[in-house]
N, C-alpha and C. Protein backbone atom coordinates (compact mmCIF):
# COMPACT_ATOMS: atom_id res chain seq x y z
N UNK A 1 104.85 22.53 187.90
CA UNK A 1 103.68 23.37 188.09
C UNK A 1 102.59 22.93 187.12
N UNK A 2 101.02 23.08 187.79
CA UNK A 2 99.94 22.23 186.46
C UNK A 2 99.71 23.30 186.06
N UNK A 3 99.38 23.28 184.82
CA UNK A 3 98.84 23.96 183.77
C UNK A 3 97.15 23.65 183.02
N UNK A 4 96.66 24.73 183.20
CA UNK A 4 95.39 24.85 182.64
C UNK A 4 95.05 23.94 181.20
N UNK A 5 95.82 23.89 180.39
CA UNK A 5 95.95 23.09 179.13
C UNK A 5 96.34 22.26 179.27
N UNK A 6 96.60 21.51 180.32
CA UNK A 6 96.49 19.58 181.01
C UNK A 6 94.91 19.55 180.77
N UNK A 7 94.20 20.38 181.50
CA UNK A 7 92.53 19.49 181.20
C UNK A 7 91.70 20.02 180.70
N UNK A 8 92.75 20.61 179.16
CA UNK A 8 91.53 21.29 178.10
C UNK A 8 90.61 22.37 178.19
N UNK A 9 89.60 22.36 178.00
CA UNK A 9 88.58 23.79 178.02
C UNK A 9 88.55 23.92 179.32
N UNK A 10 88.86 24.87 179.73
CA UNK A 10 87.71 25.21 180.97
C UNK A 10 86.92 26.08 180.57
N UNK A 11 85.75 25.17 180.79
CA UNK A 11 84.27 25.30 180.94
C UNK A 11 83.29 25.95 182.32
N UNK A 12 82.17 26.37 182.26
CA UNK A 12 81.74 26.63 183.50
C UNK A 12 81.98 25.34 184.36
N UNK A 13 81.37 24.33 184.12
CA UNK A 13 80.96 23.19 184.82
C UNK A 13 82.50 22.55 185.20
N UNK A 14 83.60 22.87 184.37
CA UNK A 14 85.05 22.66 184.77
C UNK A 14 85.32 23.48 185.83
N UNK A 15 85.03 24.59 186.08
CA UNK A 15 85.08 25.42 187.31
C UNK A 15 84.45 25.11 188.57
N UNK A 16 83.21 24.64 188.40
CA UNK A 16 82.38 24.61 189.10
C UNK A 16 82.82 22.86 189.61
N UNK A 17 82.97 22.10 189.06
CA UNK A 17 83.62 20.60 189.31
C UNK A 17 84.96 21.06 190.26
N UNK A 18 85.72 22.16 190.11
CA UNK A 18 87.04 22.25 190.51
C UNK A 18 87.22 22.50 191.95
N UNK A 19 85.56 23.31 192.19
CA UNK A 19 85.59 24.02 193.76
C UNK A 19 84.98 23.53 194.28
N UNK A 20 84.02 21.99 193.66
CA UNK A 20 83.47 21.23 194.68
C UNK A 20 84.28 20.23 194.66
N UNK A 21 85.37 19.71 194.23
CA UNK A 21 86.40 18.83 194.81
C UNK A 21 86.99 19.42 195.76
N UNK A 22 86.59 20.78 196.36
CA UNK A 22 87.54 21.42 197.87
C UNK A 22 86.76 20.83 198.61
N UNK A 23 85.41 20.32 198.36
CA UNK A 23 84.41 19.92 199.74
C UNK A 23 84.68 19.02 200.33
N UNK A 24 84.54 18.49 201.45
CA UNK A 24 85.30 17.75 202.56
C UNK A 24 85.36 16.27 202.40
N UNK A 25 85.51 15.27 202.41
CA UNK A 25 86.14 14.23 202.10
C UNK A 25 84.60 12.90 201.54
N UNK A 26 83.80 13.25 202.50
CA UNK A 26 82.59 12.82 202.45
C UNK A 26 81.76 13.40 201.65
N UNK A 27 82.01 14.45 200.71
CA UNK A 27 81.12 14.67 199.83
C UNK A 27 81.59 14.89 198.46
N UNK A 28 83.22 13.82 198.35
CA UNK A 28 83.65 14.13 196.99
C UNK A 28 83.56 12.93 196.02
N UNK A 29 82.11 12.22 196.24
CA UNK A 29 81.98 10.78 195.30
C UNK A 29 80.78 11.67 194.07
N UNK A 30 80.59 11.60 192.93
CA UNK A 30 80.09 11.91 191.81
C UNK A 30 79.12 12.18 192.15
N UNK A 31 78.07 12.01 192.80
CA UNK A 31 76.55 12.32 192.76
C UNK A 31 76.49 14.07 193.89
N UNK A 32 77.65 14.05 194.71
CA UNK A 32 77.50 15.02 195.70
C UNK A 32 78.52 15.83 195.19
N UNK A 33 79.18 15.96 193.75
CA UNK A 33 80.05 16.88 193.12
C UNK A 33 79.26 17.30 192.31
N UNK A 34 78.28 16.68 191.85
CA UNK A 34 77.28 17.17 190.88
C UNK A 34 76.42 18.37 192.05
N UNK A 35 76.34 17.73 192.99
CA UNK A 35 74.73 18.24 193.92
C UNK A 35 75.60 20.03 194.01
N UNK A 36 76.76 19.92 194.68
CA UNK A 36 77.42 21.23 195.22
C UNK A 36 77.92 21.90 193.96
N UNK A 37 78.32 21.79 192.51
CA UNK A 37 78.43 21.96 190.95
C UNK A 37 77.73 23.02 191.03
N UNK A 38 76.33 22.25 191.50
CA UNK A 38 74.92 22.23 190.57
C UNK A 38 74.74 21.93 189.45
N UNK A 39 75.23 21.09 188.74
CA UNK A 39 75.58 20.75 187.67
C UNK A 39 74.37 19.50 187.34
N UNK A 40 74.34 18.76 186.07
CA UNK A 40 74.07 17.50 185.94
C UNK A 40 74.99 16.70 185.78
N UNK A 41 75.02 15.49 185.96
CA UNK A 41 75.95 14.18 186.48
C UNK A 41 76.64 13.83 184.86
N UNK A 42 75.81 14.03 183.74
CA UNK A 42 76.10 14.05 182.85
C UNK A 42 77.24 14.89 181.89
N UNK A 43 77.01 16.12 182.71
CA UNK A 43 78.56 16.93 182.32
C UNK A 43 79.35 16.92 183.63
N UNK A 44 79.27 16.33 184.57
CA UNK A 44 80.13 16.55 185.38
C UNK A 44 81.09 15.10 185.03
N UNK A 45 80.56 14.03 184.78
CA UNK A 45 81.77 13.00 184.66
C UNK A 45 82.69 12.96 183.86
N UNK A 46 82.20 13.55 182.69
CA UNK A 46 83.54 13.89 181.66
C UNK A 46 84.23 14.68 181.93
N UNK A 47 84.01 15.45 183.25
CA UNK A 47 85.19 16.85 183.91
C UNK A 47 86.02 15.79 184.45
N UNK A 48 85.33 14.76 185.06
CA UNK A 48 86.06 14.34 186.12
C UNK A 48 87.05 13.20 185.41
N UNK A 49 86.40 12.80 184.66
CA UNK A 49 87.29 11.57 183.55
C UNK A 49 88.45 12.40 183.13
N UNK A 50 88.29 14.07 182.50
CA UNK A 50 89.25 14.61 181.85
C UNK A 50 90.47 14.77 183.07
N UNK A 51 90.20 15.42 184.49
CA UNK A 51 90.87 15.80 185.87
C UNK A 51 91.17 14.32 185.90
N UNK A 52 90.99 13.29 185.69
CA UNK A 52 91.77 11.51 186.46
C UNK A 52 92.95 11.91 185.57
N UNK A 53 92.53 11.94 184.10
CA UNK A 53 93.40 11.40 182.93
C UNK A 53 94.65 12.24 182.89
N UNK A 54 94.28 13.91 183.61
CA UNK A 54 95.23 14.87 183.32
C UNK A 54 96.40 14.41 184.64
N UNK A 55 95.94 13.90 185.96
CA UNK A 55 96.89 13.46 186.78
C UNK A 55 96.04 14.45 187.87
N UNK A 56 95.33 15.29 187.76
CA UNK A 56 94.84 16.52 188.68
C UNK A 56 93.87 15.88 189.72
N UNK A 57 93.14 14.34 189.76
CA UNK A 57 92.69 13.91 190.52
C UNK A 57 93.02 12.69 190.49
N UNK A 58 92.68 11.55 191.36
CA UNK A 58 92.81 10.31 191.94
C UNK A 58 90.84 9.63 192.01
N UNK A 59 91.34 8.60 191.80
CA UNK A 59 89.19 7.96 191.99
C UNK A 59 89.72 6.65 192.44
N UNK A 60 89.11 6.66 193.33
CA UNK A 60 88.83 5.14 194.11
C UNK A 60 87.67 4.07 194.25
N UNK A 61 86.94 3.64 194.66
CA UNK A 61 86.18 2.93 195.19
C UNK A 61 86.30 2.93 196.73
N UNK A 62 84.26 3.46 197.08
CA UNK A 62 84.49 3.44 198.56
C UNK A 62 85.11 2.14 199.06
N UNK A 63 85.75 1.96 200.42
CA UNK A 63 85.67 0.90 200.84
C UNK A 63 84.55 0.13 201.62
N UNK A 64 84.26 1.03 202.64
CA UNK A 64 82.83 0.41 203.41
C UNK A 64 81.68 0.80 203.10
N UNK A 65 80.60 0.32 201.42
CA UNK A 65 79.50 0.69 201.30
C UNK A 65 78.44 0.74 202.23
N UNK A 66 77.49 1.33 202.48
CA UNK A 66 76.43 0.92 203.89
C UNK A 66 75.74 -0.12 202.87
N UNK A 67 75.28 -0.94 204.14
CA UNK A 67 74.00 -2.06 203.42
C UNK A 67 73.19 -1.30 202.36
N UNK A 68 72.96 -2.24 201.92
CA UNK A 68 71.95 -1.92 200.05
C UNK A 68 71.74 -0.58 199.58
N UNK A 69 73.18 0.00 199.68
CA UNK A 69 73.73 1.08 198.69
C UNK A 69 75.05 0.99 197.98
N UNK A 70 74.86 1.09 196.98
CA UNK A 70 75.68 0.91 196.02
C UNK A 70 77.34 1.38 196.12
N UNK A 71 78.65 0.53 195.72
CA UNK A 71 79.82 1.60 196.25
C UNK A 71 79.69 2.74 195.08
N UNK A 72 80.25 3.51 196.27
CA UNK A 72 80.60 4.82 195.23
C UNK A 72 82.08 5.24 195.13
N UNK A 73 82.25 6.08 193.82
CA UNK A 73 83.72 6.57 193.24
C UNK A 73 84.05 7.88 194.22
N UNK A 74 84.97 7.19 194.77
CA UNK A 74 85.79 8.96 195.36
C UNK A 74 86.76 9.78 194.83
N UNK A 75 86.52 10.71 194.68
CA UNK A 75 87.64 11.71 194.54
C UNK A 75 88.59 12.55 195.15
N UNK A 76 89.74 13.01 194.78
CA UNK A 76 90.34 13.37 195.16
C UNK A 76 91.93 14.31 194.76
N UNK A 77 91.78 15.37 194.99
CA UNK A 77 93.05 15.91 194.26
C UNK A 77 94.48 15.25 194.83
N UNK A 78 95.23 15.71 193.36
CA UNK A 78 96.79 15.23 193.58
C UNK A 78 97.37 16.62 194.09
N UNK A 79 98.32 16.47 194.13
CA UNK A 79 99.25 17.67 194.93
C UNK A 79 99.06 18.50 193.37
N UNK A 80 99.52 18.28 192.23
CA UNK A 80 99.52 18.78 190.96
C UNK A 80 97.90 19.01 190.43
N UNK A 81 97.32 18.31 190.97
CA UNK A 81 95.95 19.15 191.13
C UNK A 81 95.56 19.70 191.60
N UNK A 82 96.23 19.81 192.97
CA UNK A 82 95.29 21.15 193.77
C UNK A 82 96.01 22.53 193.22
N UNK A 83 97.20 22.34 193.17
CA UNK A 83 97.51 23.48 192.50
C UNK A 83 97.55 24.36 191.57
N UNK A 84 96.85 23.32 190.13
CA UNK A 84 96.85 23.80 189.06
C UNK A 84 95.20 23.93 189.07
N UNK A 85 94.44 23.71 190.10
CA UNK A 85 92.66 24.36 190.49
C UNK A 85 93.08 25.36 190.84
N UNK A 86 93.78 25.44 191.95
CA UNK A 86 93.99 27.19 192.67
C UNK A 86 94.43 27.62 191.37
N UNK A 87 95.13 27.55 190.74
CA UNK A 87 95.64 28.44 189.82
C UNK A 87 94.62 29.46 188.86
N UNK A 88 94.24 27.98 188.22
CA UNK A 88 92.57 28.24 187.27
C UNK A 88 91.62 28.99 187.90
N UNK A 89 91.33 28.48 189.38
CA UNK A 89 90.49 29.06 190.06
C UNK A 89 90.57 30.74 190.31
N UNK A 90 92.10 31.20 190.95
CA UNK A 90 92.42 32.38 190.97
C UNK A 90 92.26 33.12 189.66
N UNK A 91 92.81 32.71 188.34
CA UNK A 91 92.61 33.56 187.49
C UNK A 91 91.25 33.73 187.15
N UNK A 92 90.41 32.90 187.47
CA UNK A 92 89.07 33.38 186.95
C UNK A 92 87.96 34.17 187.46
N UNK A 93 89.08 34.26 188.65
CA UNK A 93 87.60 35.17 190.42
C UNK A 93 88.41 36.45 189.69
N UNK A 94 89.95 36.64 188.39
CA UNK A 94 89.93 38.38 188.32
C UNK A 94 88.96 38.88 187.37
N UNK A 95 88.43 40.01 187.33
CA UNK A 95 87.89 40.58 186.11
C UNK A 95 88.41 40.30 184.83
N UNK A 96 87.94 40.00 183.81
CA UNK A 96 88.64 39.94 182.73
C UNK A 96 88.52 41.70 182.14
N UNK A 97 89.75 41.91 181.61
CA UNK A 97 89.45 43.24 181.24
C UNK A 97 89.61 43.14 179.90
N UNK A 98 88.69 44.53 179.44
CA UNK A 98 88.33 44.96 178.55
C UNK A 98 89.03 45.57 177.30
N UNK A 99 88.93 45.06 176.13
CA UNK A 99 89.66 45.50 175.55
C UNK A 99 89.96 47.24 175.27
N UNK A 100 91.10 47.92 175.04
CA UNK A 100 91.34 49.46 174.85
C UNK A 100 90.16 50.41 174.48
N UNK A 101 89.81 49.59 172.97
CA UNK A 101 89.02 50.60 172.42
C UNK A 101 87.61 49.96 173.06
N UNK A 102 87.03 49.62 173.84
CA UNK A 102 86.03 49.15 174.63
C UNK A 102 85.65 49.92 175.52
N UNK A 103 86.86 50.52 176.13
CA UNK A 103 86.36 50.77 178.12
C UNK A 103 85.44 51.99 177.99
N UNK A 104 84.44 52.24 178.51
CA UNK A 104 83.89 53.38 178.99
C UNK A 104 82.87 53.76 177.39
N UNK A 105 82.88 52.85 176.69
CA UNK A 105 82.16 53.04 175.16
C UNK A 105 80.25 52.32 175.38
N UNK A 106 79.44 53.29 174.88
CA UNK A 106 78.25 52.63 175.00
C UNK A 106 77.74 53.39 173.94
N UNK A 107 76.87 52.30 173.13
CA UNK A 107 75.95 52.95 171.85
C UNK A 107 74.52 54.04 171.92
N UNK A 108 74.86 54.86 171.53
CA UNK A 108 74.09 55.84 172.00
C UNK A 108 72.48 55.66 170.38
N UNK A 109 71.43 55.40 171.07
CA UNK A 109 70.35 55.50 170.18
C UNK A 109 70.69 56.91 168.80
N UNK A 110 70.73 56.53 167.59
CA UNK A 110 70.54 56.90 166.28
C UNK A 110 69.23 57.92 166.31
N UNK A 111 69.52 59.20 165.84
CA UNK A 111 68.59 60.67 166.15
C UNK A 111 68.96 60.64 164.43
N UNK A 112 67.47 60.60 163.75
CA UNK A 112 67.35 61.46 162.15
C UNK A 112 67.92 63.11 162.51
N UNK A 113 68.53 63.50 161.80
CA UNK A 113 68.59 65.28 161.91
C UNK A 113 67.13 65.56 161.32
N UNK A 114 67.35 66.56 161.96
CA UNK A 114 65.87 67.37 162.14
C UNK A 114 65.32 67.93 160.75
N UNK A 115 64.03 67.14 160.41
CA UNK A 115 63.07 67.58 159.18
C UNK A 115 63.15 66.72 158.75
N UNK A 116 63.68 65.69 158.94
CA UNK A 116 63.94 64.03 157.95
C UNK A 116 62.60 63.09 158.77
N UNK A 117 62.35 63.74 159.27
CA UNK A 117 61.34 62.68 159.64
C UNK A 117 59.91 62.50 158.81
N UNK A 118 59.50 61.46 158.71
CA UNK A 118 58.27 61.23 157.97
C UNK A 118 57.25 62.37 158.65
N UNK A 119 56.43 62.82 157.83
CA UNK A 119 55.19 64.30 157.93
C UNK A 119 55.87 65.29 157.91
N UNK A 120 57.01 65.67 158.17
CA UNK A 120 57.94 66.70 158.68
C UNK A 120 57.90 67.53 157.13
């Protein structure tokens, strides 16, 4: 089973890298993981360097570039990656709850008792 502490922090942009590797086969090369992220390309490759290294994805090289465009890197989850995204993924769509002495607590504005006030 993968574990969340295979690929370190999760970060927003680790989340957000995790659910655009679900997008369909043609839109999982670096520039269109960034685009669906929303991310910049700049924090998204070190997600994706960390997800190769952890075993949670696979990167290739396209095979058939179109004329005078450059190949691009594909991605792709491992079986041990898709599962340990759902995992991450599920725990983070729950609420995080609140600690005991927290729930239902709000700071109520500070009242001088009466005659303490300046002119008074």
């Amino acid at each position: 089973m993968a574990m969340a502490s295979e690929i370190g922090r999760v970060t927003a942009v680790t989340l957000a890298v995790l659910r655009a590797l679900a997008a369909p086969p043609d839109q999982r090369h670096g520039y269109a993981i960034a685009q669906n992220a929303r991310c910049k390309l700049g924090s998204v490759y070190p997600v994706l360097d960390r997800l190769t290294e952890a075993g949670w994805i696979t990167a290739h090289w396209e095979d058939s570039p179109y004329p005078g465009r450059p190949r691009r890197r594909v991605y792709s989850f491992t079986g041990r990656g898709e599962s340990g995204a759902a995992q991450v993924l599920a725990e983070r769509a729950r609420p995080e709850p609140k600690p005991a002495g927290q729930l239902g607590r709000r700071r109520l504005p500070r009242v001088s008792p009466a005659g303490s006030e300046p002119g008074a």
